[in-house]
PDB file of N, CA and C in Angstrom:
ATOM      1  N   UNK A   1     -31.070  54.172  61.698  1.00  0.00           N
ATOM      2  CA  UNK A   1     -30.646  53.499  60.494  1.00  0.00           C
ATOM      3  C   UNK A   1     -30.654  51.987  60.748  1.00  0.00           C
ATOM      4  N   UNK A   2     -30.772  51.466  59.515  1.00  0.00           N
ATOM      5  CA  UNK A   2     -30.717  49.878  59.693  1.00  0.00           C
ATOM      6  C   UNK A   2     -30.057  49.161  59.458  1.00  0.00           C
ATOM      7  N   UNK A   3     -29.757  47.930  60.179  1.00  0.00           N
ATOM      8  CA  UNK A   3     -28.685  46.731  59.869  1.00  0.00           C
ATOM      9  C   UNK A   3     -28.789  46.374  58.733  1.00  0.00           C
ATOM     10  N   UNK A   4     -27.754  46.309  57.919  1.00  0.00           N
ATOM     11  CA  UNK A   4     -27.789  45.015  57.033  1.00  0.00           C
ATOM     12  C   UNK A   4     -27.372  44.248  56.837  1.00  0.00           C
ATOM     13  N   UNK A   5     -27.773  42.899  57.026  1.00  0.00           N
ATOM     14  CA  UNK A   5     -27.479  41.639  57.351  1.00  0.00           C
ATOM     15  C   UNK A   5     -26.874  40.690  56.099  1.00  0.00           C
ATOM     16  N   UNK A   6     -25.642  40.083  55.770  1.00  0.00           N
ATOM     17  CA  UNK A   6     -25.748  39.449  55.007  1.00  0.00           C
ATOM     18  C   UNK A   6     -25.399  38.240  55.514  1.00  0.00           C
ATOM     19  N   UNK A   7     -26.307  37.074  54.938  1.00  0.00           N
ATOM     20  CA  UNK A   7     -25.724  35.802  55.399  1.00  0.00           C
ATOM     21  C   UNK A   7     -24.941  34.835  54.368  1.00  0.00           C
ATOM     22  N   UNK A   8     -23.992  33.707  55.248  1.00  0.00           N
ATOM     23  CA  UNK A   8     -23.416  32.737  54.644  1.00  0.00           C
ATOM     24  C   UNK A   8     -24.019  32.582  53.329  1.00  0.00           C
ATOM     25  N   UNK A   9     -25.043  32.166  53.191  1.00  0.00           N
ATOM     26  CA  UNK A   9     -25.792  31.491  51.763  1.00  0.00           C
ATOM     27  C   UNK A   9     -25.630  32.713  50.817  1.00  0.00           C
ATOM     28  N   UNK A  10     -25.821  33.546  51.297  1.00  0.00           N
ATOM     29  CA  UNK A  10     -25.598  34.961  50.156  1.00  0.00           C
ATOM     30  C   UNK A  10     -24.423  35.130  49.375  1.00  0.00           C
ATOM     31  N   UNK A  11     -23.538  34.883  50.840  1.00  0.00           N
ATOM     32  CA  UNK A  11     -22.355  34.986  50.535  1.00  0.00           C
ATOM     33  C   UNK A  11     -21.669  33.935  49.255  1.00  0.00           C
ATOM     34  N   UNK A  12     -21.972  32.723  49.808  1.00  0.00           N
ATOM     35  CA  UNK A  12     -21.612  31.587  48.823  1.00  0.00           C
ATOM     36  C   UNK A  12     -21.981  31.765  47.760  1.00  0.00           C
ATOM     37  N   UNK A  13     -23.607  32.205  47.310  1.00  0.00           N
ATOM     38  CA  UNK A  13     -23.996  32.568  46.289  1.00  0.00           C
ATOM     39  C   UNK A  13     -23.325  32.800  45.187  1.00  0.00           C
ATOM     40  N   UNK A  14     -23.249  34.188  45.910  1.00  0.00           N
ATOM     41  CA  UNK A  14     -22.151  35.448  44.728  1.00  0.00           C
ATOM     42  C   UNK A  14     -20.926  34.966  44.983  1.00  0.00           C
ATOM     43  N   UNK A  15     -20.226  34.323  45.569  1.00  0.00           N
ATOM     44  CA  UNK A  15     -18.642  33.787  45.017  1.00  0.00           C
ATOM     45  C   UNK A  15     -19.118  33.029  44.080  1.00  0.00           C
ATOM     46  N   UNK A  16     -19.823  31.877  44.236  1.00  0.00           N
ATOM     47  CA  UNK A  16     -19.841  31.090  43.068  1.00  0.00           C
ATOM     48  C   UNK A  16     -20.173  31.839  41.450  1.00  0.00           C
ATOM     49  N   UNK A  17     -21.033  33.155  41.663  1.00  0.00           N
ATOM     50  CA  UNK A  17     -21.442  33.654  40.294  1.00  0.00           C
ATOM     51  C   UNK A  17     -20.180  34.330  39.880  1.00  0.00           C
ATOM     52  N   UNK A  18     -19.214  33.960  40.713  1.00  0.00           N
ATOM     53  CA  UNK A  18     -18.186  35.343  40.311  1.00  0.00           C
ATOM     54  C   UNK A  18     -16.790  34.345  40.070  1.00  0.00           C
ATOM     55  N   UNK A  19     -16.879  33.039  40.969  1.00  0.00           N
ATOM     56  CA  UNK A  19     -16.041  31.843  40.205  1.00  0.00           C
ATOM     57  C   UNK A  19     -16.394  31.401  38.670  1.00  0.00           C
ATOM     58  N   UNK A  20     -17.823  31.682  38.197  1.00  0.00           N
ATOM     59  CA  UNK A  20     -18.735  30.875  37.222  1.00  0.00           C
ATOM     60  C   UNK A  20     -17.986  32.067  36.094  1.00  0.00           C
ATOM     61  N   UNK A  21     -17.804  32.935  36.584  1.00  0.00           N
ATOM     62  CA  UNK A  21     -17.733  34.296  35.653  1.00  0.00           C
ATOM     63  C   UNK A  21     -15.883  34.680  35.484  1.00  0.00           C
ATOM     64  N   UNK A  22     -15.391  33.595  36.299  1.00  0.00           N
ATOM     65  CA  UNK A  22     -13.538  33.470  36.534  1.00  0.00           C
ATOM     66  C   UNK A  22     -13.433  32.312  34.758  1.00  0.00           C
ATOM     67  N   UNK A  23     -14.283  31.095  35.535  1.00  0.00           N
ATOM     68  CA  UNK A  23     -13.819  30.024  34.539  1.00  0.00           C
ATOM     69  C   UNK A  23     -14.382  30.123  33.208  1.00  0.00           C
ATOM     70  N   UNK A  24     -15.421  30.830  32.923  1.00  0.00           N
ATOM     71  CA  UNK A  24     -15.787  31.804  31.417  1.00  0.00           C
ATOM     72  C   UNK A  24     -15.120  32.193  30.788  1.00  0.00           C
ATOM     73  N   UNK A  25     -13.678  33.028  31.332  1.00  0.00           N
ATOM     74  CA  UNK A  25     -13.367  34.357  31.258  1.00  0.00           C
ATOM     75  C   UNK A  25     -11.901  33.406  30.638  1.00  0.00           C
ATOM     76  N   UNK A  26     -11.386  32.288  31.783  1.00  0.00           N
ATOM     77  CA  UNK A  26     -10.437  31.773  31.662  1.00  0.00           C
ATOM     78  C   UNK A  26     -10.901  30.804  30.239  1.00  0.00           C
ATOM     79  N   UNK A  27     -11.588  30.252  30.392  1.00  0.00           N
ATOM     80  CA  UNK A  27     -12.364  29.659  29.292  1.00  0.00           C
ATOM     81  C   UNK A  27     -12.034  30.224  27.993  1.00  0.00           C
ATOM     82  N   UNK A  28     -12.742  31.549  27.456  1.00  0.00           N
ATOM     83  CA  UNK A  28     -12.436  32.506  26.438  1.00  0.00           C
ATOM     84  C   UNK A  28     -10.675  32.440  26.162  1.00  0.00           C
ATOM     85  N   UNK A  29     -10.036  32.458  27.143  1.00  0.00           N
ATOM     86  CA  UNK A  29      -8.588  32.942  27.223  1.00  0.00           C
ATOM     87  C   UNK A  29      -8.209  31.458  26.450  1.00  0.00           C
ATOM     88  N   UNK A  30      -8.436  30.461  26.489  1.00  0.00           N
ATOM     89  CA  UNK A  30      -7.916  29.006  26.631  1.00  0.00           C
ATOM     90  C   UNK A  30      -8.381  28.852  25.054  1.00  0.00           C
ATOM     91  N   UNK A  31      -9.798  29.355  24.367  1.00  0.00           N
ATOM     92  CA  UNK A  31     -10.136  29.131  23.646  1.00  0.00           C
ATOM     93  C   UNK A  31      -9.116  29.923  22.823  1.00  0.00           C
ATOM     94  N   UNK A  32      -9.069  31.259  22.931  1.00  0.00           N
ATOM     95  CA  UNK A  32      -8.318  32.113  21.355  1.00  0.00           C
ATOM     96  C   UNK A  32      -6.865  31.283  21.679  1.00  0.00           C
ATOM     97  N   UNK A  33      -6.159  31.090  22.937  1.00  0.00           N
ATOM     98  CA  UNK A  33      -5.033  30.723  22.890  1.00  0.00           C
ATOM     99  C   UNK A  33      -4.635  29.445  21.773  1.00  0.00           C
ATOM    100  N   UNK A  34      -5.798  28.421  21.825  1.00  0.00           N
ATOM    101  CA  UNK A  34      -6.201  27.655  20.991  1.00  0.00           C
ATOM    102  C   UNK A  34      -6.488  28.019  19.519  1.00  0.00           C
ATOM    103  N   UNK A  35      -6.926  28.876  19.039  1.00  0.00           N
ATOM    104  CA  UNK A  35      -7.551  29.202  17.928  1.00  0.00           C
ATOM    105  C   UNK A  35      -6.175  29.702  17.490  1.00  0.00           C
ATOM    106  N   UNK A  36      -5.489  30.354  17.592  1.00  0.00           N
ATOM    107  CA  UNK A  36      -4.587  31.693  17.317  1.00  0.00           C
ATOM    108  C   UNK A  36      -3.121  30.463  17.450  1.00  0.00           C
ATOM    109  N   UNK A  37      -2.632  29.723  17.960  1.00  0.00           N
ATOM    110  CA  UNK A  37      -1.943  28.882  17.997  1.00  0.00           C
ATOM    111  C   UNK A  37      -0.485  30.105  18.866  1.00  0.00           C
ATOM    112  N   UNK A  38      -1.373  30.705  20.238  1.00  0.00           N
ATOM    113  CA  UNK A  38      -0.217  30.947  20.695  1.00  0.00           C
ATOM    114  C   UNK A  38       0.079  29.990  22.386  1.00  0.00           C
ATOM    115  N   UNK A  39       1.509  30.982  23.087  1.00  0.00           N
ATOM    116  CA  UNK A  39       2.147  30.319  23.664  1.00  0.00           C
ATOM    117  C   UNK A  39       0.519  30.000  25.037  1.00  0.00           C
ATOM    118  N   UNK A  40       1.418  28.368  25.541  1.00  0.00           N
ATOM    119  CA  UNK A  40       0.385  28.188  26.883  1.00  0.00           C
ATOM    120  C   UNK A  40       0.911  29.305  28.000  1.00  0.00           C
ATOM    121  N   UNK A  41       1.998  29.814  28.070  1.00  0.00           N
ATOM    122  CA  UNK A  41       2.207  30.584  28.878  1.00  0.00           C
ATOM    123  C   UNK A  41       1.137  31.750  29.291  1.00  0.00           C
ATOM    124  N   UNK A  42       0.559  32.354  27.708  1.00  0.00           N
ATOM    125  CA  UNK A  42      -0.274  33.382  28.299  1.00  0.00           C
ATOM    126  C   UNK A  42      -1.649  33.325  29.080  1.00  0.00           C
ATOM    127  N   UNK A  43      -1.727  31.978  29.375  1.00  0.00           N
ATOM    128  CA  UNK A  43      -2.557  31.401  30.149  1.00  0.00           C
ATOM    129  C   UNK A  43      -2.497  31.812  31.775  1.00  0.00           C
ATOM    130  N   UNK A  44      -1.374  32.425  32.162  1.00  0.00           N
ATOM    131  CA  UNK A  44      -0.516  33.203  33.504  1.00  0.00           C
ATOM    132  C   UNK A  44      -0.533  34.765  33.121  1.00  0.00           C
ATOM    133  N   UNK A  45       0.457  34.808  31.655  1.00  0.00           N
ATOM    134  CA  UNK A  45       0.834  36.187  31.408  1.00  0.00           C
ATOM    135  C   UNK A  45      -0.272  37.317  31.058  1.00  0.00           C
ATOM    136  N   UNK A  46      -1.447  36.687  31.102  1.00  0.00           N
ATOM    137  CA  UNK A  46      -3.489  37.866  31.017  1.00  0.00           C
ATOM    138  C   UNK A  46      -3.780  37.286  31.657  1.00  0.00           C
ATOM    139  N   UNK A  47      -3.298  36.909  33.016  1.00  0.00           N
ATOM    140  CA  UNK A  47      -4.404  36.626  33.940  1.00  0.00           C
ATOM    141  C   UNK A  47      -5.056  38.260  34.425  1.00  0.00           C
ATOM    142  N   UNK A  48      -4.137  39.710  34.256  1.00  0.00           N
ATOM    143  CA  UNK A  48      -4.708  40.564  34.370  1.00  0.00           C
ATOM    144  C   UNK A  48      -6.063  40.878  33.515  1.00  0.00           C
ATOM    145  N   UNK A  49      -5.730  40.562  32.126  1.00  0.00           N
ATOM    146  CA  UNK A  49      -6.747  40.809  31.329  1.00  0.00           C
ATOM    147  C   UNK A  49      -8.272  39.786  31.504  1.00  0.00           C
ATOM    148  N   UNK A  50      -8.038  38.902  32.175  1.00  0.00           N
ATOM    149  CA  UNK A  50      -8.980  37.905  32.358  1.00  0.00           C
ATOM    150  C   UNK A  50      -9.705  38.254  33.753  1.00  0.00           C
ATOM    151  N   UNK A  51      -8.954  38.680  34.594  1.00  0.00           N
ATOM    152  CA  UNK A  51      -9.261  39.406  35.827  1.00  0.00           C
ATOM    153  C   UNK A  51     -10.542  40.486  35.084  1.00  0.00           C
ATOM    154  N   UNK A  52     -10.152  41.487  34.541  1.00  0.00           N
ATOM    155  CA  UNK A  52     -10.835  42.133  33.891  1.00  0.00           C
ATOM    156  C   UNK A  52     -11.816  42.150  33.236  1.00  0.00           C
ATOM    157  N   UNK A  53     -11.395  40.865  32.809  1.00  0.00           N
ATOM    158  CA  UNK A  53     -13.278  40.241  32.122  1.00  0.00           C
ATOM    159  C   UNK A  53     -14.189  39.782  32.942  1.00  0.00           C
ATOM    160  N   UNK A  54     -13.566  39.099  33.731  1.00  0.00           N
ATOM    161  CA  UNK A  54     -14.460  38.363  35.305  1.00  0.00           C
ATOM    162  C   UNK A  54     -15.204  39.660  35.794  1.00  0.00           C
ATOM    163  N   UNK A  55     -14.308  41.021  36.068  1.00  0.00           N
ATOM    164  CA  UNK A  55     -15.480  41.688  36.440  1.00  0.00           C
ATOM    165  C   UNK A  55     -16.452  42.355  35.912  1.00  0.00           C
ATOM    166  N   UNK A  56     -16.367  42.305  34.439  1.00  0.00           N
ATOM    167  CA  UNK A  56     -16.766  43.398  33.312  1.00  0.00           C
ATOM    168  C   UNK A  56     -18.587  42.192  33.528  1.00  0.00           C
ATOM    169  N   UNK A  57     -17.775  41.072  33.319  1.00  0.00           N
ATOM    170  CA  UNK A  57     -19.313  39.744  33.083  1.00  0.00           C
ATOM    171  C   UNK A  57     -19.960  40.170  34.639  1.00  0.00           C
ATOM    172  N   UNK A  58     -19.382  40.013  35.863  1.00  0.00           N
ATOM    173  CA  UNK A  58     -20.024  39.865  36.828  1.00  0.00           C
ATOM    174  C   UNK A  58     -21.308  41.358  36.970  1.00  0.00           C
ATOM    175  N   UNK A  59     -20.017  42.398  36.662  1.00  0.00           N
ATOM    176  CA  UNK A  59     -20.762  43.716  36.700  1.00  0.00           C
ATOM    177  C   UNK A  59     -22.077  43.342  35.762  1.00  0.00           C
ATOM    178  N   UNK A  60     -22.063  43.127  34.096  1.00  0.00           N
ATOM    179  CA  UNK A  60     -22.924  42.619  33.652  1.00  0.00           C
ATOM    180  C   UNK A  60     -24.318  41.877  34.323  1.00  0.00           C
ATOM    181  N   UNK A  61     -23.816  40.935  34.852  1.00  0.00           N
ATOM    182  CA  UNK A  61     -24.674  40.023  35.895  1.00  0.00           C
ATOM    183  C   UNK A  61     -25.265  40.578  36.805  1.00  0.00           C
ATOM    184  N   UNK A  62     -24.718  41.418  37.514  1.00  0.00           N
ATOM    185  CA  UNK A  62     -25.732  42.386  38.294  1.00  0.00           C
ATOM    186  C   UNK A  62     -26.744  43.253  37.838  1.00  0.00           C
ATOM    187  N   UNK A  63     -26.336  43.723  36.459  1.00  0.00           N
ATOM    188  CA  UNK A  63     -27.376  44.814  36.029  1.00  0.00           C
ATOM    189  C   UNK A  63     -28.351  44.313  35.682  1.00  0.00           C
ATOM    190  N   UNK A  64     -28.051  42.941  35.150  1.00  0.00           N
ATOM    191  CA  UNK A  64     -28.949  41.832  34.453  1.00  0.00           C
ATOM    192  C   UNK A  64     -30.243  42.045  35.788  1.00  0.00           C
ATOM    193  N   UNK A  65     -29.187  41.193  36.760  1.00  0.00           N
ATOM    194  CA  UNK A  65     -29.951  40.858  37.798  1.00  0.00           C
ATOM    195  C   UNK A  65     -31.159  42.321  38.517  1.00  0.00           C
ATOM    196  N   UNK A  66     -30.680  43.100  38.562  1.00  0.00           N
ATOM    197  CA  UNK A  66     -31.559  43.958  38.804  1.00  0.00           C
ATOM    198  C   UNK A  66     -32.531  44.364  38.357  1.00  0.00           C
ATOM    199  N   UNK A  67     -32.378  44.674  37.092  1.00  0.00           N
ATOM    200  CA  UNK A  67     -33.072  44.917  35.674  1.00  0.00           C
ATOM    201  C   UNK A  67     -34.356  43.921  35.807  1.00  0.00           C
ATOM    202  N   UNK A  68     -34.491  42.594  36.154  1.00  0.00           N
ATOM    203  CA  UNK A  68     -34.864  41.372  36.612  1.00  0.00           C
ATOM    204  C   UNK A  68     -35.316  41.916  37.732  1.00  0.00           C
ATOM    205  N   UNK A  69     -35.456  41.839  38.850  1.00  0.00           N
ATOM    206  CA  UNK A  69     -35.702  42.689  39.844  1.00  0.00           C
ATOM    207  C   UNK A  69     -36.871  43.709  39.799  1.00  0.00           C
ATOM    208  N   UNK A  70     -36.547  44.588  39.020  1.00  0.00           N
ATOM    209  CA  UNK A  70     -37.467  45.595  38.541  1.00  0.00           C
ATOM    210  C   UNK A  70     -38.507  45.334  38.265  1.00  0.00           C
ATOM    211  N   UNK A  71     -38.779  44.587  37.015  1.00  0.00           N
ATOM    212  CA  UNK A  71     -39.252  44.010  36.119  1.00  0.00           C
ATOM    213  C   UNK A  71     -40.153  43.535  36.929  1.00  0.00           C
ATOM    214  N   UNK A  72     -39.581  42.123  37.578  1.00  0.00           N
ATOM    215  CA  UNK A  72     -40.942  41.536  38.734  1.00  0.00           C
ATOM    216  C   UNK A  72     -41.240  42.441  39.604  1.00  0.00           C
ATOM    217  N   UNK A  73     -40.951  43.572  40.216  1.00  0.00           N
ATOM    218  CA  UNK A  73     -41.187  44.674  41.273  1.00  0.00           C
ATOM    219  C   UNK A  73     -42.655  45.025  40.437  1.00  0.00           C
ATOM    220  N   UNK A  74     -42.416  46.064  39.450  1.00  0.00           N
ATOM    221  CA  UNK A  74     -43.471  46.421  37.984  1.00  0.00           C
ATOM    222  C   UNK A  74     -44.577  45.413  38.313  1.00  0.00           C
ATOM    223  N   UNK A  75     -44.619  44.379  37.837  1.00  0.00           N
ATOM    224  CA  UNK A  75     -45.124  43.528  38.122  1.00  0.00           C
ATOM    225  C   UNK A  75     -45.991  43.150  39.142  1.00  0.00           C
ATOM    226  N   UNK A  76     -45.398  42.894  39.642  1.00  0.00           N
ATOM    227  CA  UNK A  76     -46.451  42.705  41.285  1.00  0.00           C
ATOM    228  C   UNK A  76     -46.974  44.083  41.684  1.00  0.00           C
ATOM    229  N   UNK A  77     -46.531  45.137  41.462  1.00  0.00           N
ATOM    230  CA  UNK A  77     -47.057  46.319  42.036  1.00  0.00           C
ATOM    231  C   UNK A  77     -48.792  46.368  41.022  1.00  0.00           C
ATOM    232  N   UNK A  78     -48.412  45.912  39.704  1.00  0.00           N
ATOM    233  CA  UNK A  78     -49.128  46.014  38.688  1.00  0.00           C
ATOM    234  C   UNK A  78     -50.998  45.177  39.125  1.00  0.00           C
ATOM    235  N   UNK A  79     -50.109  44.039  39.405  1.00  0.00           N
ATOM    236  CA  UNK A  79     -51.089  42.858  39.586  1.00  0.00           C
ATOM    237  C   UNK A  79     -52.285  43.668  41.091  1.00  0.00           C
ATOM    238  N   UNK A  80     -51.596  44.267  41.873  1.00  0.00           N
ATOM    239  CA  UNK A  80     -52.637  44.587  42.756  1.00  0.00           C
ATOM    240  C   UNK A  80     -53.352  45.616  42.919  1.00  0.00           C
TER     241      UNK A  80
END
């Protein structure tokens, strides 16, 4: 069986897509809190629910990403 290697840069990568997919999420939260004229508190009090969105987008982002993946796989297999 084989190693699999992940490196630093990978790593950094996907935190950042998954910070990018935190401040979205918090973003959305900041916006209705705004729209709806409620308390700043719940800006703390759904951080569960915002948690929740961060991963719902990230999960998103992966399928994306694969899907993408495929696609050029198809592709190049196609071309030769």
């Amino acid at each position: 069986m084989k190693d699999l290697t992940i490196t630093a840069k990978q790593i950094r990568r996907e935190f950042l897509i998954l910070l990018v997919c935190f401040v979205i999420a918090e973003g959305v939260n900041i916006f209705s809190m705004i729209k709806y004229g409620t308390p700043w508190t719940e800006l703390f009090t759904q951080i569960g629910f915002v948690l929740i969105i961060t991963a719902v987008l990230y999960i998103i982002l992966i399928a994306l990403r694969v899907l993408i993946w495929l696609v050029k796989l198809i592709i190049d297999r196609c071309r030769k």
